[in-house]
Structures are given as structure tokens and as C-alpha cells.
C-alpha atoms as a PDB file:
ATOM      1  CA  UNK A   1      29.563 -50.321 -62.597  1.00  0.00           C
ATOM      2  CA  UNK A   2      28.348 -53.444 -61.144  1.00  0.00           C
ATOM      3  CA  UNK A   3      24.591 -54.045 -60.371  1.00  0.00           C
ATOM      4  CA  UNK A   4      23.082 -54.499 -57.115  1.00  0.00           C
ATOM      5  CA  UNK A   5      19.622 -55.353 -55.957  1.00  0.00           C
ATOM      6  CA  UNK A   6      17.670 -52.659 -53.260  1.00  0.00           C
ATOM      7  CA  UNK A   7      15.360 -53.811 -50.984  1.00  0.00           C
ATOM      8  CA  UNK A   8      13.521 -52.328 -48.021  1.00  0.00           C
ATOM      9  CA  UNK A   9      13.010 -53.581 -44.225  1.00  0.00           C
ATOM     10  CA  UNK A  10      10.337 -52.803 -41.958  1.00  0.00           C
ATOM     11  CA  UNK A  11       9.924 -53.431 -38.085  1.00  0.00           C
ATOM     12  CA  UNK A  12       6.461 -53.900 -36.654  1.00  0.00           C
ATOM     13  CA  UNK A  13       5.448 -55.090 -32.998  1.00  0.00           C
ATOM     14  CA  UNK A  14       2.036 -54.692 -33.515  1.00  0.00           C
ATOM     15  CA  UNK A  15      -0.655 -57.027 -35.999  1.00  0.00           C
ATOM     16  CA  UNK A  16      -1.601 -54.368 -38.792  1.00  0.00           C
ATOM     17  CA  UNK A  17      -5.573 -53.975 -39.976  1.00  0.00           C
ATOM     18  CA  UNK A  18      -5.597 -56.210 -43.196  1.00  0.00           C
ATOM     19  CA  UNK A  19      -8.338 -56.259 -45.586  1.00  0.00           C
ATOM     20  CA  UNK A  20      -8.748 -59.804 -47.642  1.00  0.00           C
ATOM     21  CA  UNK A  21      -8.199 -59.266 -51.400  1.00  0.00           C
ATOM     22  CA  UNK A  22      -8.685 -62.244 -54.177  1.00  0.00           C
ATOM     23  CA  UNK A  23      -8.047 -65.827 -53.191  1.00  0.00           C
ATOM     24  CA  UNK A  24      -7.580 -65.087 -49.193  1.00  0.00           C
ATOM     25  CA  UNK A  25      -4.484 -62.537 -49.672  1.00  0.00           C
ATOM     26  CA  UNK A  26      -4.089 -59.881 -47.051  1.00  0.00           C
ATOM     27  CA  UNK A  27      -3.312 -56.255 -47.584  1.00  0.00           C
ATOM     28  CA  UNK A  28      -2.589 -53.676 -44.973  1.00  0.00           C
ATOM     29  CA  UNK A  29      -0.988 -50.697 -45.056  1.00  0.00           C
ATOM     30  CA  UNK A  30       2.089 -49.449 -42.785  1.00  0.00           C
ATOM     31  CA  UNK A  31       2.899 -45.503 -41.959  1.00  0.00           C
ATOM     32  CA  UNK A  32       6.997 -45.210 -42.139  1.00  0.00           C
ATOM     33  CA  UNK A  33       7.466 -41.648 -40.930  1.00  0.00           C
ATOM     34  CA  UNK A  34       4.807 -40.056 -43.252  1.00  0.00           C
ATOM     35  CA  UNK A  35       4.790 -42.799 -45.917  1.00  0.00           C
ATOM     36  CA  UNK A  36       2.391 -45.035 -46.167  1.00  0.00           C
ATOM     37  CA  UNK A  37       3.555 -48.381 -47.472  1.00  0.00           C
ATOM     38  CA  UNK A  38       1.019 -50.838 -49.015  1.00  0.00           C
ATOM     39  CA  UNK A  39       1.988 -54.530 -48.574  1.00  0.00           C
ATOM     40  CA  UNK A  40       0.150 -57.694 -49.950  1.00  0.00           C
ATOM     41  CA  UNK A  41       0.820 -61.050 -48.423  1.00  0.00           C
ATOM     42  CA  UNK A  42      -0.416 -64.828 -49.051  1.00  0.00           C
ATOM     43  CA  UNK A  43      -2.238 -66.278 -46.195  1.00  0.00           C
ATOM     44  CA  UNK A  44       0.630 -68.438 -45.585  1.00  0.00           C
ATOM     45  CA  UNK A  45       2.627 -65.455 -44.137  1.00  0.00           C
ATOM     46  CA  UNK A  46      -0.196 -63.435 -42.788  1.00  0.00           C
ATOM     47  CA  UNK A  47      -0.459 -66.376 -40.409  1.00  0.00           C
ATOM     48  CA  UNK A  48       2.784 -66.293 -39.031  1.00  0.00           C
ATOM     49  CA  UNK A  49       2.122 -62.175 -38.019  1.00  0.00           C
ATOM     50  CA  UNK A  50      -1.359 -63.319 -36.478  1.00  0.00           C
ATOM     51  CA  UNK A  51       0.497 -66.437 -35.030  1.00  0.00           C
ATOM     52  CA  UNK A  52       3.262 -64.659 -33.032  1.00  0.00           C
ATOM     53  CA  UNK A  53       0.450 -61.583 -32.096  1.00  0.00           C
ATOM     54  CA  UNK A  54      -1.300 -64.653 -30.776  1.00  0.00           C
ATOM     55  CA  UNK A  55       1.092 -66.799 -28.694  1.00  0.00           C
ATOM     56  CA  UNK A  56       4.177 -64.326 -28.010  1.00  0.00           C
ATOM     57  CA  UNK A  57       3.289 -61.543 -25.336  1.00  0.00           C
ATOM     58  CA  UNK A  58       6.644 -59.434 -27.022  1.00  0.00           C
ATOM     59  CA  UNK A  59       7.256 -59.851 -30.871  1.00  0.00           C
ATOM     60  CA  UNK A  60       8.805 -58.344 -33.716  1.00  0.00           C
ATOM     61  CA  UNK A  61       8.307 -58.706 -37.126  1.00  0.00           C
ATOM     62  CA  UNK A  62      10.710 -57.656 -40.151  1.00  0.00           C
ATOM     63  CA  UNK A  63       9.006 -57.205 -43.301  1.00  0.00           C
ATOM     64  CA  UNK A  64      11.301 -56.961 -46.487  1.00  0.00           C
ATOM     65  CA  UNK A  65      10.900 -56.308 -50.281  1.00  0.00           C
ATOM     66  CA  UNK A  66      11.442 -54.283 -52.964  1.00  0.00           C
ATOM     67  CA  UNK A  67      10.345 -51.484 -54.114  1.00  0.00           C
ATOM     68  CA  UNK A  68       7.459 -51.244 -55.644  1.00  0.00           C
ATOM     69  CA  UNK A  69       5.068 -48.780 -57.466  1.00  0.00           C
ATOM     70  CA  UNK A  70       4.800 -45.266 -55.854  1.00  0.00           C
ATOM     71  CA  UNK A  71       1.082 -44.241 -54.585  1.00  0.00           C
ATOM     72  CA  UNK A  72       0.305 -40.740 -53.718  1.00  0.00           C
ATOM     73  CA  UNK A  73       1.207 -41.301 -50.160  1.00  0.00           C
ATOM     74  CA  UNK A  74       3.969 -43.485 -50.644  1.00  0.00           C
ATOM     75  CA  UNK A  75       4.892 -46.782 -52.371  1.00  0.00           C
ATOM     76  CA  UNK A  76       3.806 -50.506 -53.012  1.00  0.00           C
ATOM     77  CA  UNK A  77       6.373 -53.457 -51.035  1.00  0.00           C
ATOM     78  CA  UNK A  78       6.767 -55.967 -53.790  1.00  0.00           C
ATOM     79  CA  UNK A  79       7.758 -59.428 -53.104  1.00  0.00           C
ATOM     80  CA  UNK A  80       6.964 -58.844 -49.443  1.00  0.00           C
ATOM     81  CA  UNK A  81       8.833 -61.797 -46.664  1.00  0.00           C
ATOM     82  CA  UNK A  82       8.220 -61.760 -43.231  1.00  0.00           C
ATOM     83  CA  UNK A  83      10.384 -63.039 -40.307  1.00  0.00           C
ATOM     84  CA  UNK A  84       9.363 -62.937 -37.328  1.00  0.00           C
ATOM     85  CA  UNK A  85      10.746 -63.140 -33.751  1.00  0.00           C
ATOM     86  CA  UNK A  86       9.800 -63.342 -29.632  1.00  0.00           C
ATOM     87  CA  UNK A  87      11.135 -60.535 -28.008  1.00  0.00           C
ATOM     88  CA  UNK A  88      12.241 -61.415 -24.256  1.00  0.00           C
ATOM     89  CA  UNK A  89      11.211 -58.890 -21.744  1.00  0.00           C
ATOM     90  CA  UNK A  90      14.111 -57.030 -20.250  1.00  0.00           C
ATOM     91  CA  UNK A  91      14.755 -57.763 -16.423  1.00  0.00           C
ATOM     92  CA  UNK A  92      13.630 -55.418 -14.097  1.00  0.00           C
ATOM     93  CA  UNK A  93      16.061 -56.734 -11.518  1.00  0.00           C
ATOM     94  CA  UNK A  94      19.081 -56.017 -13.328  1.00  0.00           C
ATOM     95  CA  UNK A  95      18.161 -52.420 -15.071  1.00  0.00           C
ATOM     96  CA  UNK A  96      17.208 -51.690 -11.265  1.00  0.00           C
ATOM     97  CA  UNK A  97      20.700 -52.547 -10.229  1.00  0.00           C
ATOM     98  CA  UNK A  98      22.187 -50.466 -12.482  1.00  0.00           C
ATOM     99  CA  UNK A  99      20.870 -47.795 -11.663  1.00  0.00           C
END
């Protein structure tokens, strides 16, 4: 048996309520079909969520971590990263042609 490491992804398009915890951290919570997943992040990489909800009129974020401590609703995203990337609209003109 060979060891592996498990980590979890999560898409968002839209900038999450955050709360500030100790030393300007944010902390907002994410519902994942029923689950609600708790994720703390340094300011550092809160500002690239509020930066793309500010200058990108289509984004997408990908949040990933492991798993973390379960909560009565669901579980705690430890080690959380975010990427995040502009999403180009889709042209009208050629979904109209195709159809």
C-alpha cells in the first residue's frame, strides 16, 4: 500500500460573506450540496477573490485543501489555496448560428 495525499476543490463565481477573525484573516463559509464548508484565508488571498469580483465581469475561483475537522454541518478546509480565473463570455453570434 502506498500513501497518497486527499485534497478537496471547490468552484465559486460569486465573492462569499467573510467575517474578519484575528490579525485580518477572513472566514466564510461555502454550502456544497448540503455541506457547509468553513474556510479561513490570509488577507493575502482574500484579496485576490475581492480583486477578480472587482475588475473581472465573469470569474471563477477554485478553492483547494484538505480536509479538515468535521462540524455538525459539514467540515473545516485546511490549508485553503485559491486560484483564480476570468471567464470569457460565450458569443452570442456563434451559439445563434448553431442553432
Amino acid at each position: 500500500m502506498i500513501t497518497g495525499k486527499l485534497e478537496v476543490t471547490i468552484k465559486i463565481n460569486e465573492l462569499p460573506q467573510a467575517i474578519t477573525v484575528e490579525n485580518g484573516w477572513q472566514q466564510f463559509e461555502i454550502d456544497c450540496d448540503g455541506r457547509i464548508i468553513t474556510i479561513t484565508v490570509k488577507p493575502k488571498i482574500w484579496k485576490k477573490l475581492t480583486d477578480a469580483a472587482k475588475n473581472y465581469p465573469l470569474w471563477i475561483a477554485a478553492i483547494a485543501g484538505k480536509l479538515g475537522q468535521q462540524t455538525d454541518s459539514g467540515l473545516v478546509l485546511d490549508e485553503p489555496n485559491i486560484q483564480v480565473f476570468e471567464r470569457k463570455p460565450k458569443e452570442a453570434t456563434a451559439t445563434q448560428g448553431a442553432a
